[in-house]
Protein backbone atom coordinates (compact mmCIF):
# COMPACT_ATOMS: atom_id res chain seq x y z
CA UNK A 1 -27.32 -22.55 14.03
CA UNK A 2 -29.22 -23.97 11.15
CA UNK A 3 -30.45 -22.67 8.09
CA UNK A 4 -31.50 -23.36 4.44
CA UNK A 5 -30.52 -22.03 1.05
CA UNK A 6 -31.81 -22.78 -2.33
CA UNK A 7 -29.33 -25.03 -3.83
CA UNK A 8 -28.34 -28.09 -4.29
CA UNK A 9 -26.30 -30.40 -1.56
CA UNK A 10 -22.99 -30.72 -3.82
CA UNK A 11 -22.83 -27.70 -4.97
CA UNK A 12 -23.50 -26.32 -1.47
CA UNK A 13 -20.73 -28.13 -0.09
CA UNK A 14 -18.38 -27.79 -2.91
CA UNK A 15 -18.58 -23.97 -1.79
CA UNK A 16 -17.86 -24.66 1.76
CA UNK A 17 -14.13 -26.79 0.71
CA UNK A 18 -13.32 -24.25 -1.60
CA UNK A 19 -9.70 -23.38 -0.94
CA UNK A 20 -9.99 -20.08 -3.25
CA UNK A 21 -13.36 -18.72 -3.09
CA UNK A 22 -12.80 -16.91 1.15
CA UNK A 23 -10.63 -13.94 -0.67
CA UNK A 24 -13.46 -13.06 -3.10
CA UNK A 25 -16.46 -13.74 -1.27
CA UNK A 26 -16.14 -13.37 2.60
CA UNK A 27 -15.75 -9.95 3.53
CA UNK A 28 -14.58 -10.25 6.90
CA UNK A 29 -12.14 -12.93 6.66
CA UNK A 30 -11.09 -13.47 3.38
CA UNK A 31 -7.82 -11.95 2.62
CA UNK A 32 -7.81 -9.25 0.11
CA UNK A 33 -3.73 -8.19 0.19
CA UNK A 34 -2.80 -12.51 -1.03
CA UNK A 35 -5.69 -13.98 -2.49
CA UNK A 36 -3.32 -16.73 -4.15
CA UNK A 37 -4.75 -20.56 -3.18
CA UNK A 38 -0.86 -21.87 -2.49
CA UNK A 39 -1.36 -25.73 -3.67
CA UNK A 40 -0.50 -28.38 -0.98
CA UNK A 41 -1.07 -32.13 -0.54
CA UNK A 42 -4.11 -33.69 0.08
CA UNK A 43 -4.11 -35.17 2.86
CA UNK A 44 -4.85 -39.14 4.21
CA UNK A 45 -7.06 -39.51 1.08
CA UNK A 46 -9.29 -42.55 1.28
CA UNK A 47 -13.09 -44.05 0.29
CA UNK A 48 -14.73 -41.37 2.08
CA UNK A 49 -12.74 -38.51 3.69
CA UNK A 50 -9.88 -36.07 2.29
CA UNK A 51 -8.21 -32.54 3.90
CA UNK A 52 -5.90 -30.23 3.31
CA UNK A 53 -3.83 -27.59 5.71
CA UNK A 54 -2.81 -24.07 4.48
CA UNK A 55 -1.09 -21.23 5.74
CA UNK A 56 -2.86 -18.02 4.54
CA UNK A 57 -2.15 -14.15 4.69
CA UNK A 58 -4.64 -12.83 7.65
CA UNK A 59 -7.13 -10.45 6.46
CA UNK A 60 -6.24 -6.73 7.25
CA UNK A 61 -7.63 -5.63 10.80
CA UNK A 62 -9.82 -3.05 8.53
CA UNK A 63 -11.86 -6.14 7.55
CA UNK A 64 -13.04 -7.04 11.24
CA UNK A 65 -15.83 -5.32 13.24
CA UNK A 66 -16.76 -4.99 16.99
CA UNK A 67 -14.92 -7.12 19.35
CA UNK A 68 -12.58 -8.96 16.47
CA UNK A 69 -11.57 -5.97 15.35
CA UNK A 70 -10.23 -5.48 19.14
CA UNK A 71 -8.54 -8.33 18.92
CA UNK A 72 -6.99 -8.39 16.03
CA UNK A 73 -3.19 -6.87 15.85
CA UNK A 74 -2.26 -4.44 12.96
CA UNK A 75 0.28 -6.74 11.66
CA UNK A 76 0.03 -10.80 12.41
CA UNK A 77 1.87 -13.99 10.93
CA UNK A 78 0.13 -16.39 8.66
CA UNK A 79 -2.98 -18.37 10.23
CA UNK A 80 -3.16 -22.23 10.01
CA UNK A 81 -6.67 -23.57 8.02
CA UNK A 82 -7.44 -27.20 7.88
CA UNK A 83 -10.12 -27.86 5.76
CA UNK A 84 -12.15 -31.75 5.43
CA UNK A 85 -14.83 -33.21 4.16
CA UNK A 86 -16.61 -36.52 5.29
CA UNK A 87 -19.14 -38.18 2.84
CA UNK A 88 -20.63 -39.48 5.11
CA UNK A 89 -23.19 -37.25 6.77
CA UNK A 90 -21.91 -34.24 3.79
CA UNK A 91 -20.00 -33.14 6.47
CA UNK A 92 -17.03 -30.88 6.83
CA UNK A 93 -14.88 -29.12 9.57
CA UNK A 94 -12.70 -26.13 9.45
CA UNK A 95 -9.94 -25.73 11.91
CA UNK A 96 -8.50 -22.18 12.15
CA UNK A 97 -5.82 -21.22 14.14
CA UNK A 98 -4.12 -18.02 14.59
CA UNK A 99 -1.13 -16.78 14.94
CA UNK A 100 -2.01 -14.78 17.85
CA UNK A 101 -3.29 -17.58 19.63
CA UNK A 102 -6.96 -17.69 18.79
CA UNK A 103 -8.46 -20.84 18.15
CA UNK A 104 -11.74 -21.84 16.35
CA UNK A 105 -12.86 -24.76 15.08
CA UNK A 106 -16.28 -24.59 12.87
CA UNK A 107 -18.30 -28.30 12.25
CA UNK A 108 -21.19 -28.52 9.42
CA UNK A 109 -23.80 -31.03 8.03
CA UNK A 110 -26.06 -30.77 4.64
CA UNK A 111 -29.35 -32.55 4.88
CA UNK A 112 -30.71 -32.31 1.23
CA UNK A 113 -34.27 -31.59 1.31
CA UNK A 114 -34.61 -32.00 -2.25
CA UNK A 115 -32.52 -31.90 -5.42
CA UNK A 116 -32.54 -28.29 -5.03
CA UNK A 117 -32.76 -26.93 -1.63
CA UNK A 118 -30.32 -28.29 1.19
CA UNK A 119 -30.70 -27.73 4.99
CA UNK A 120 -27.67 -27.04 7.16
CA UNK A 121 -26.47 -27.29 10.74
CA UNK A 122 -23.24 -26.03 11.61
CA UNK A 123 -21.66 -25.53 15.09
CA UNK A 124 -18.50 -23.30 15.87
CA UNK A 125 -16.75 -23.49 18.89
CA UNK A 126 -13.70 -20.90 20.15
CA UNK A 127 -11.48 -20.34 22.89
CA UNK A 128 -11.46 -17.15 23.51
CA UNK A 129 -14.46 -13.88 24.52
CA UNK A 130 -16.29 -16.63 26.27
CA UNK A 131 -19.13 -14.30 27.40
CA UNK A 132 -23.04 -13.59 26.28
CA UNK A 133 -22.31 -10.44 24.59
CA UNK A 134 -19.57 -12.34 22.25
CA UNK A 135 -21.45 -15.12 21.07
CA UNK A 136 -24.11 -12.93 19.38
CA UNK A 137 -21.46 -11.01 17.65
CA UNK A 138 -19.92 -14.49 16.72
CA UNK A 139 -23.55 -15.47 15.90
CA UNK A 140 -23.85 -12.18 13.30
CA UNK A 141 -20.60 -12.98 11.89
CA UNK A 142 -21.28 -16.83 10.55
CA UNK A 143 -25.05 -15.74 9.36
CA UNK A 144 -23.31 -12.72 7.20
CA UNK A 145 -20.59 -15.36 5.99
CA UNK A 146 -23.74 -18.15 5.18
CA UNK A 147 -25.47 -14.62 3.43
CA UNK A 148 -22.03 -14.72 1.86
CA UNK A 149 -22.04 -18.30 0.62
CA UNK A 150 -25.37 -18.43 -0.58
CA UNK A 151 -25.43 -15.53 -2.48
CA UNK A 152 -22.83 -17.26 -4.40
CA UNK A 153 -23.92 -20.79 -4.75
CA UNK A 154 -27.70 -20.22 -5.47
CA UNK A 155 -26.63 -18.82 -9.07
CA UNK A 156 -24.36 -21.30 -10.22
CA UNK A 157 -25.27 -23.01 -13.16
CA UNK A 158 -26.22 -25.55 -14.17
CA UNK A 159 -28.13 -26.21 -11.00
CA UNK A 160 -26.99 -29.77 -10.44
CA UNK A 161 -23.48 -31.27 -10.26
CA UNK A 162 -22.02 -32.18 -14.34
CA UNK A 163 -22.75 -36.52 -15.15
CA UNK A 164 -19.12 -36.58 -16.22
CA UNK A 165 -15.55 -35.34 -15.53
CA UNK A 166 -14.64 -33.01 -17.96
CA UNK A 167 -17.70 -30.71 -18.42
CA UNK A 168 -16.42 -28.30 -15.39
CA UNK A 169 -13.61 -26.97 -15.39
CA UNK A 170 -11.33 -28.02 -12.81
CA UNK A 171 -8.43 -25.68 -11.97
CA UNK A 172 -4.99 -26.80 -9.70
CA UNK A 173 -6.83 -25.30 -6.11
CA UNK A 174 -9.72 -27.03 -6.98
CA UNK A 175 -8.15 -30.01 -4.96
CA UNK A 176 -10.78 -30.85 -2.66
CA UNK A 177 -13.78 -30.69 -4.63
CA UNK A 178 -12.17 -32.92 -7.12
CA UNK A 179 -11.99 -35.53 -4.43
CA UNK A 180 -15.37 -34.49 -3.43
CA UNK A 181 -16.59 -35.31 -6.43
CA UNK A 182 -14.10 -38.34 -7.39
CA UNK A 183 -16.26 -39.67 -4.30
CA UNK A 184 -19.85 -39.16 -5.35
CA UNK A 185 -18.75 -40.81 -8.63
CA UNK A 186 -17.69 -43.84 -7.03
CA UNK A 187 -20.95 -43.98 -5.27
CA UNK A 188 -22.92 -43.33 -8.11
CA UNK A 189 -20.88 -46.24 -9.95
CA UNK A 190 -21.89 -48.40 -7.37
CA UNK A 191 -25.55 -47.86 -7.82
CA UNK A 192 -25.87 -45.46 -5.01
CA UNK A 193 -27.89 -42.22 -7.36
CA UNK A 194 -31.75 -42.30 -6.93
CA UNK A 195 -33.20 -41.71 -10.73
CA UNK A 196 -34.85 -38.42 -9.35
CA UNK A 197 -36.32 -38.51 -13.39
CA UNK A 198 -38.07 -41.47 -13.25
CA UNK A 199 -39.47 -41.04 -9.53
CA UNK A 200 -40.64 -37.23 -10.54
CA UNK A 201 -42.13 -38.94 -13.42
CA UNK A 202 -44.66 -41.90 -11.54
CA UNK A 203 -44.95 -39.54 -8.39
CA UNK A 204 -48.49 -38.96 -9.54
CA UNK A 205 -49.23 -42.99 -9.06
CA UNK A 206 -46.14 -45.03 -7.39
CA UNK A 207 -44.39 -44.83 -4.08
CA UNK A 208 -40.94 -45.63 -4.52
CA UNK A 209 -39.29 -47.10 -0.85
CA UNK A 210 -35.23 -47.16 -0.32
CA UNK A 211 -34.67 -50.59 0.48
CA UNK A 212 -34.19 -51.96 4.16
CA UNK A 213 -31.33 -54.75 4.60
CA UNK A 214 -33.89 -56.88 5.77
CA UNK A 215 -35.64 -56.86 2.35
CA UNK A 216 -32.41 -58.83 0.75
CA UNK A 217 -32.90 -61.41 3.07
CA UNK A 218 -36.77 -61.74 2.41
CA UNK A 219 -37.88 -59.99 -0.56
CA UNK A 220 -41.08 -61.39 -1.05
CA UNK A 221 -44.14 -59.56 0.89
CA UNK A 222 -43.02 -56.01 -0.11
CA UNK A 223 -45.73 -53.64 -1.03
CA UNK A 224 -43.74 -50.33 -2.90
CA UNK A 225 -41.19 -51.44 -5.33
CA UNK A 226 -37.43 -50.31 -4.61
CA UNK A 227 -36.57 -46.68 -5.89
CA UNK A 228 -34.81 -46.37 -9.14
CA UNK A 229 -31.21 -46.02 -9.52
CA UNK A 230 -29.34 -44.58 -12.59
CA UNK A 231 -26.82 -47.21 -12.34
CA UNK A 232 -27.69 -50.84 -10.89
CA UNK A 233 -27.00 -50.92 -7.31
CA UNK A 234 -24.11 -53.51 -6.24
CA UNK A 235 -25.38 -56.49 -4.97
CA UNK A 236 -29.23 -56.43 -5.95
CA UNK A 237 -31.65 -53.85 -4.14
């Protein structure tokens, strides 16, 4: 499935890595009886990628609906959640699996459209109800969890991600959106951050292109001038 919400990309997936937020937003799967976020490590941190891998108190079977809700036992053990993030694309998977055996695994992408509106494709895959009926249910129950999510993330102010560390605050379970964001610094450090002001600002008369590789290696002849960057971009255009 694919959809859109009004919101920015960072703040859109911030939302999605959130170790704490399931308990208190997601009404089907969030666990209401141990909300807690226990802290763990993060996982194989590097440049662009960083996880982490919880055990969490199942949601009561009261929580479930339809088919789930048949499948779900009473009383259960403690499900497994990975949760990463890739830069690279804005992509993240979850990895869920159950005590009693049931397996998903759920893969998303952010395309922003602009600074305020992102576009996302997500995929979920599962092991078991493999049949017609089952995926619409499935279907229902990640567009009421996206209804969920964006109910949340369209009012969160401000708008657009803070300039500096420091003017969020950052709690202990916040651990993957801190690399998240450690990330998007480094890139912006690097010259990476279009100067959305500036381009707004000539829209009206100028073009601005992202430079092609091929224009380091011959940049005369170019007709639209580079787009602006709030810091200057390592190694020239």
């Amino acid at each position: 499935m694919q959809y859109e919400a009004p919101a920015n990309w960072a703040r859109s997936e911030e939302n999605s890595i959130d170790g704490a937020h399931p308990s208190f937003v997601h009404s089907s799967f969030g666990s209401k009886r141990d909300p807690k976020v226990h802290i763990v490590p993060i996982e194989k941190p590097d440049e662009w990628t960083a996880s982490t891998t919880r055990e969490r108190t199942p949601p009561d079977r009261s929580q479930k609906t339809g088919r789930m809700r048949e499948l779900t036992a009473e009383v259960r053990g403690k499900t497994r959640a990975t949760t990463a993030f890739c830069f690279t694309g804005i992509t993240h998977r979850i990895v869920i699996d159950r005590s009693d055996g049931l397996r998903q695994r759920t893969l998303s992408h952010r395309t922003p459209i602009d600074r305020y509106n992102t576009r996302t494709f997500t995929t979920q895959v599962r092991d078991y109800d493999f049949t017609p009926e089952a995926d619409i249910e499935r279907l229902e129950g990640r567009r009421q969890a996206v209804r969920e999510d964006v109910a949340i993330v369209q009012t969160v102010l401000p708008k657009l991600p803070p300039r500096r560390p420091g003017q969020e605050l950052l709690t202990e379970a916040d651990q993957l959106e801190g690399a998240f964001r450690q990330i998007i610094q480094r890139r912006i450090d690097a010259g990476w951050e279009i100067d959305s002001q500036i381009v707004d600002r000539d829209a009206d008369h100028e073009v601005y292109v992202i430079p092609s590789p091929e224009r380091r290696l011959d940049p005369k002849g170019w007709v639209h001038r580079p787009v602006p960057t709030t810091k200057p971009r390592a190694g020239g255009e």
